[in-house]
N, C-alpha and C. Protein backbone atom coordinates (compact mmCIF):
# COMPACT_ATOMS: atom_id res chain seq x y z
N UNK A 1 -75.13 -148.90 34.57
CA UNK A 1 -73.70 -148.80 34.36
C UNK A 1 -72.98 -148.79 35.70
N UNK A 2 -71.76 -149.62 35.82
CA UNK A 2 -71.02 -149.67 36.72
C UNK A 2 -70.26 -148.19 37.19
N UNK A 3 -70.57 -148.13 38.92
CA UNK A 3 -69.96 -146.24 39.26
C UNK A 3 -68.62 -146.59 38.94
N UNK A 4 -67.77 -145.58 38.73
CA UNK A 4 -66.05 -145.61 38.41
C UNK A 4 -65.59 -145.79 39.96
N UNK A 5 -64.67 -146.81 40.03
CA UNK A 5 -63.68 -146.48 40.65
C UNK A 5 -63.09 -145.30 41.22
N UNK A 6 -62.76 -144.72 42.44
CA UNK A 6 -62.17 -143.45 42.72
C UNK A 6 -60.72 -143.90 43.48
N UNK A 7 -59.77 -143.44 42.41
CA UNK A 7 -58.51 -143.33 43.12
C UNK A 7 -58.21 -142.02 43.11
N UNK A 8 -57.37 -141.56 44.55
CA UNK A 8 -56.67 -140.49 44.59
C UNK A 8 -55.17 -140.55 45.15
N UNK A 9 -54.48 -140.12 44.56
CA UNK A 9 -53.27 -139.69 44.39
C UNK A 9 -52.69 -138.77 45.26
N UNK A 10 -52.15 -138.52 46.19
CA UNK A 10 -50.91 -137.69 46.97
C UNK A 10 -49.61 -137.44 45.60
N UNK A 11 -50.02 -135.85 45.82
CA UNK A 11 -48.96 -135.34 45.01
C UNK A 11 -48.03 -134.01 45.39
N UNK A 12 -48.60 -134.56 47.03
CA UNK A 12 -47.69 -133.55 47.45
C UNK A 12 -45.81 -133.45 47.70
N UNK A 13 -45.49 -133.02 48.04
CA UNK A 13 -43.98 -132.83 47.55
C UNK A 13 -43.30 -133.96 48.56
N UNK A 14 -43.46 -134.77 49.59
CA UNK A 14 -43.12 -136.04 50.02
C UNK A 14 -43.26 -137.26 49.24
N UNK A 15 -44.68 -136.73 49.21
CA UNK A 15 -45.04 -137.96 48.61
C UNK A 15 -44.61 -138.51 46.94
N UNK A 16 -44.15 -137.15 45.99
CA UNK A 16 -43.27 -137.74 44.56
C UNK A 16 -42.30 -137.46 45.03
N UNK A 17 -41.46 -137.34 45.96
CA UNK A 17 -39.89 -137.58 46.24
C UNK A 17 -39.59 -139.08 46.47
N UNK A 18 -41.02 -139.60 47.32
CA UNK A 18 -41.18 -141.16 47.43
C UNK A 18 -41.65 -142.25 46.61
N UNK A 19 -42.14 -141.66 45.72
CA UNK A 19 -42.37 -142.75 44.53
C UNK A 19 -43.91 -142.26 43.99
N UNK A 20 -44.33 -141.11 44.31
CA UNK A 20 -45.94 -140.82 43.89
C UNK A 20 -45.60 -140.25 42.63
N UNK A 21 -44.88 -140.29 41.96
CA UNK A 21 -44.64 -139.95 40.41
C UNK A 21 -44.70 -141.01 39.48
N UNK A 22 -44.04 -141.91 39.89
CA UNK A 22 -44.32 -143.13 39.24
C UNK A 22 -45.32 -143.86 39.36
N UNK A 23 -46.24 -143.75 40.00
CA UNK A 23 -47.62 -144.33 40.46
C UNK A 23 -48.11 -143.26 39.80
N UNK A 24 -48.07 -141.95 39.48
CA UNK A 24 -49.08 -141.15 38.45
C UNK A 24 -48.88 -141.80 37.00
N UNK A 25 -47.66 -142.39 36.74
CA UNK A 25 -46.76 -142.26 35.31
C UNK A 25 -47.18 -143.83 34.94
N UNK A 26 -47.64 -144.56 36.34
CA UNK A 26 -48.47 -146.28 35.70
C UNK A 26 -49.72 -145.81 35.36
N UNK A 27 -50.57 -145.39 36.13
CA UNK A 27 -51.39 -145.01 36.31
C UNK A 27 -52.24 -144.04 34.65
N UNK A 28 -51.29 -143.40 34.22
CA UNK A 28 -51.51 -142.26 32.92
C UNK A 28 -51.20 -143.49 31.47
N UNK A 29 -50.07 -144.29 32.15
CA UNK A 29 -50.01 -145.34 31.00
C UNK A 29 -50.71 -146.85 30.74
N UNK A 30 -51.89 -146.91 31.86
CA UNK A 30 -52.55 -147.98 31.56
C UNK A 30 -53.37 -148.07 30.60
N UNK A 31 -53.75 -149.30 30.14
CA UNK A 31 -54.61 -149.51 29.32
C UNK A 31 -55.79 -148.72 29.28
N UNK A 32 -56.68 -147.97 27.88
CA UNK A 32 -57.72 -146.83 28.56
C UNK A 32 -58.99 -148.17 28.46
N UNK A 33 -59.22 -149.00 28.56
CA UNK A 33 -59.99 -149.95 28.67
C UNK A 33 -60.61 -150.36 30.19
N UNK A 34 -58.89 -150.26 31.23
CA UNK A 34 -58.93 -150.28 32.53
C UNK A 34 -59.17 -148.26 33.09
N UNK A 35 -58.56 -147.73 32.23
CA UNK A 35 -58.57 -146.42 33.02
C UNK A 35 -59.94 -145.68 32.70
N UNK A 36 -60.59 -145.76 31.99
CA UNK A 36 -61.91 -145.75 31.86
C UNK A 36 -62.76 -146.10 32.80
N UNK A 37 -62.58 -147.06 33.53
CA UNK A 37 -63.36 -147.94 34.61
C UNK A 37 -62.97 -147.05 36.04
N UNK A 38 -61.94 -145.79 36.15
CA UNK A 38 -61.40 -145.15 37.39
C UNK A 38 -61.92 -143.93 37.36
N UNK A 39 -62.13 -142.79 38.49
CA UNK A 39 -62.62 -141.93 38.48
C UNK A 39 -60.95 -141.25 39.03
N UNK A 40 -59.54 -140.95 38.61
CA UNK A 40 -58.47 -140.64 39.04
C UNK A 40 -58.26 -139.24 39.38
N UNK A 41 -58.09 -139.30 40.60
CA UNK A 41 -58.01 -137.78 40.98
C UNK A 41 -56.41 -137.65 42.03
N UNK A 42 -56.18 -135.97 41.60
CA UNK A 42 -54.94 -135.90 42.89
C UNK A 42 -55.03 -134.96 43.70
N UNK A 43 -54.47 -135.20 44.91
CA UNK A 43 -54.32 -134.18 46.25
C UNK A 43 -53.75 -133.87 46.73
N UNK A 44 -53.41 -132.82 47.15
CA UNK A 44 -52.25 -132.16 47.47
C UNK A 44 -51.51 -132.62 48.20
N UNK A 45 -51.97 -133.20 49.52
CA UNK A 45 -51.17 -133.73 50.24
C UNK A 45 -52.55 -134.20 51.77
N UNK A 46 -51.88 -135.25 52.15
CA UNK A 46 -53.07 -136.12 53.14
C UNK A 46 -52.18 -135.89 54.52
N UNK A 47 -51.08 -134.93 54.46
CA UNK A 47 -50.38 -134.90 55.79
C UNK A 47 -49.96 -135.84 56.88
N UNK A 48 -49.52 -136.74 55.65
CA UNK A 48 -49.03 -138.30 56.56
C UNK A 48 -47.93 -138.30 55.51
N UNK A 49 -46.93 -137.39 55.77
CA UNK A 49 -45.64 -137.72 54.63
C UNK A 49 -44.12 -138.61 55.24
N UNK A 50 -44.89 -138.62 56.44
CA UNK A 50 -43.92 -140.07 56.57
C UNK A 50 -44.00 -141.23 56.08
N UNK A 51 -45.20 -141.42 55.63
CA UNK A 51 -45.74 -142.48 55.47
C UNK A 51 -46.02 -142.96 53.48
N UNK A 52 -45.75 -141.92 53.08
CA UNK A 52 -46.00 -141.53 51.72
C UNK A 52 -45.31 -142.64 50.71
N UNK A 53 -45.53 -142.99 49.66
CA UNK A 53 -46.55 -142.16 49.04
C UNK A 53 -48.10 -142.47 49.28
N UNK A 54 -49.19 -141.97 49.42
CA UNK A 54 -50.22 -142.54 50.17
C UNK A 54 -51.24 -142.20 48.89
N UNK A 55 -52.01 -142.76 49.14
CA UNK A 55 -53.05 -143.26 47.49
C UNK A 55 -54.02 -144.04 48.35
N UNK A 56 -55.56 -143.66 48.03
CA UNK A 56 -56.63 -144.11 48.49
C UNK A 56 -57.17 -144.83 47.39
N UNK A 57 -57.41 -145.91 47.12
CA UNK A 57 -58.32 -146.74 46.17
C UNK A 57 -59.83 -147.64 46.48
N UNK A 58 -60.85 -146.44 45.78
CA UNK A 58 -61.78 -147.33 46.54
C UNK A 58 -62.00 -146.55 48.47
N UNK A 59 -62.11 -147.15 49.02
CA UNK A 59 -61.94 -147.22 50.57
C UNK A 59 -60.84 -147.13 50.98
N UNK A 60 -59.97 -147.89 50.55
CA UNK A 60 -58.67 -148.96 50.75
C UNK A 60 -57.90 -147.79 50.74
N UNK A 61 -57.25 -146.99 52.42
CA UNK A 61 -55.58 -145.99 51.61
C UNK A 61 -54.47 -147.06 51.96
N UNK A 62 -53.74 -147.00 51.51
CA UNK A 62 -52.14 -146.87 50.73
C UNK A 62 -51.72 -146.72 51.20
N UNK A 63 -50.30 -147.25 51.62
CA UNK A 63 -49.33 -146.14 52.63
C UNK A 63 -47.54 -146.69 52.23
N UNK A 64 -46.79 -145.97 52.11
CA UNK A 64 -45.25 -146.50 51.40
C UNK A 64 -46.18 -147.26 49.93
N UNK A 65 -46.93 -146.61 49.51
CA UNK A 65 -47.29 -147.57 48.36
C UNK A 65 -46.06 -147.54 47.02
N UNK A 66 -46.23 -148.29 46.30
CA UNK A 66 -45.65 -148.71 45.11
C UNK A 66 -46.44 -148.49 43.76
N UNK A 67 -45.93 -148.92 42.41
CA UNK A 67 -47.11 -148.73 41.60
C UNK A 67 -47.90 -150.24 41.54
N UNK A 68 -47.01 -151.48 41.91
CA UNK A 68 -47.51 -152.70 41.79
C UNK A 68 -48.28 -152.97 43.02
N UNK A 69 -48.58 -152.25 43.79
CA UNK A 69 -49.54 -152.15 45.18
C UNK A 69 -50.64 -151.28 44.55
N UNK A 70 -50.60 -150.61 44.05
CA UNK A 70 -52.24 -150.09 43.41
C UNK A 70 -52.87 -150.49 42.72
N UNK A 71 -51.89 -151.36 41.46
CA UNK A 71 -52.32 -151.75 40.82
C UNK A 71 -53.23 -153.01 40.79
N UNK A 72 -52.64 -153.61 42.19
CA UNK A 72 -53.65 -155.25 43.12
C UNK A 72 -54.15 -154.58 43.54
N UNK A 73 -54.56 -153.21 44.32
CA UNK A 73 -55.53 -153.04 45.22
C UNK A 73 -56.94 -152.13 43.54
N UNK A 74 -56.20 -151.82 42.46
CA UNK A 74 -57.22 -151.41 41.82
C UNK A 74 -57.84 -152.70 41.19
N UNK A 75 -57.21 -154.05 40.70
CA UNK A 75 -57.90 -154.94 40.63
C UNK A 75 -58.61 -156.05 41.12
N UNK A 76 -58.38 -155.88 42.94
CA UNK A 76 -59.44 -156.45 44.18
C UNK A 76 -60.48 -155.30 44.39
N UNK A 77 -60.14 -154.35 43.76
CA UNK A 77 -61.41 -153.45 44.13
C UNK A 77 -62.23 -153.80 43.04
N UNK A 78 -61.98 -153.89 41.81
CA UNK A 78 -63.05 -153.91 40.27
C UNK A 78 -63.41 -155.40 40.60
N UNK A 79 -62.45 -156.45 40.96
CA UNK A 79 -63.37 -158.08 41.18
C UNK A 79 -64.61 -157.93 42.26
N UNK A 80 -64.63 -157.03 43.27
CA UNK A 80 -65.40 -157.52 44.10
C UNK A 80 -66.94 -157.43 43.58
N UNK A 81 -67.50 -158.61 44.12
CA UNK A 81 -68.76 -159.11 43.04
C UNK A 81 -70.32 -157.56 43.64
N UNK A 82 -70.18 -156.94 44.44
CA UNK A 82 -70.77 -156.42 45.20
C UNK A 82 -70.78 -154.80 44.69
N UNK A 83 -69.90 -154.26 43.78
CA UNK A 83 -69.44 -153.04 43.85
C UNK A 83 -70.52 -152.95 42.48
N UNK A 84 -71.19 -151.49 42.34
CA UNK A 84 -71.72 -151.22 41.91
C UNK A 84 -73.43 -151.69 42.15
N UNK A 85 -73.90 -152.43 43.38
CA UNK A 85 -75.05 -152.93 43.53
C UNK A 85 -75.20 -152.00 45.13
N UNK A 86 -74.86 -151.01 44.91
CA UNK A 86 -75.17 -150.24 45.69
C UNK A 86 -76.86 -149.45 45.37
């Protein structure tokens, strides 16, 4: 079986003044077909709140992210032909 995906979430208080609420609120309303396939976790804060909202996917962090920026970086992370042949 394929490992889940690990996204994490900045939910510290910069980071949902900047848009990390709505990236929880795509994120809670995706398909459970795709959200099944994620291991979704949140953190308090990554102490880069200038830079916020910041979201790690995979390897890959985030930075001023959006919800339509996670959502390409959560589906270049599930295409890559390599993931799970660890």
């Amino acid at each position: 079986m394929e490992p889940k995906l690990a996204v994490e979430i900045c939910v510290g208080t910069s980071c949902c003044l900047m848009g990390g609420t709505q990236i929880v609120e795509c994120l809670e309303n995706m398909a459970e077909s795709l959200k099944s396939r994620l291991d979704i976790s949140y953190v308090s804060c990554y102490n880069q709140c200038t830079q916020g909202p910041r979201v790690r996917v995979g390897a890959v962090m985030l930075y001023r992210t959006t919800p339509d920026m996670v959502l390409k970086a959560i589906a270049e992370q599930l295409e890559k032909p390599e993931r799970g042949k660890e």
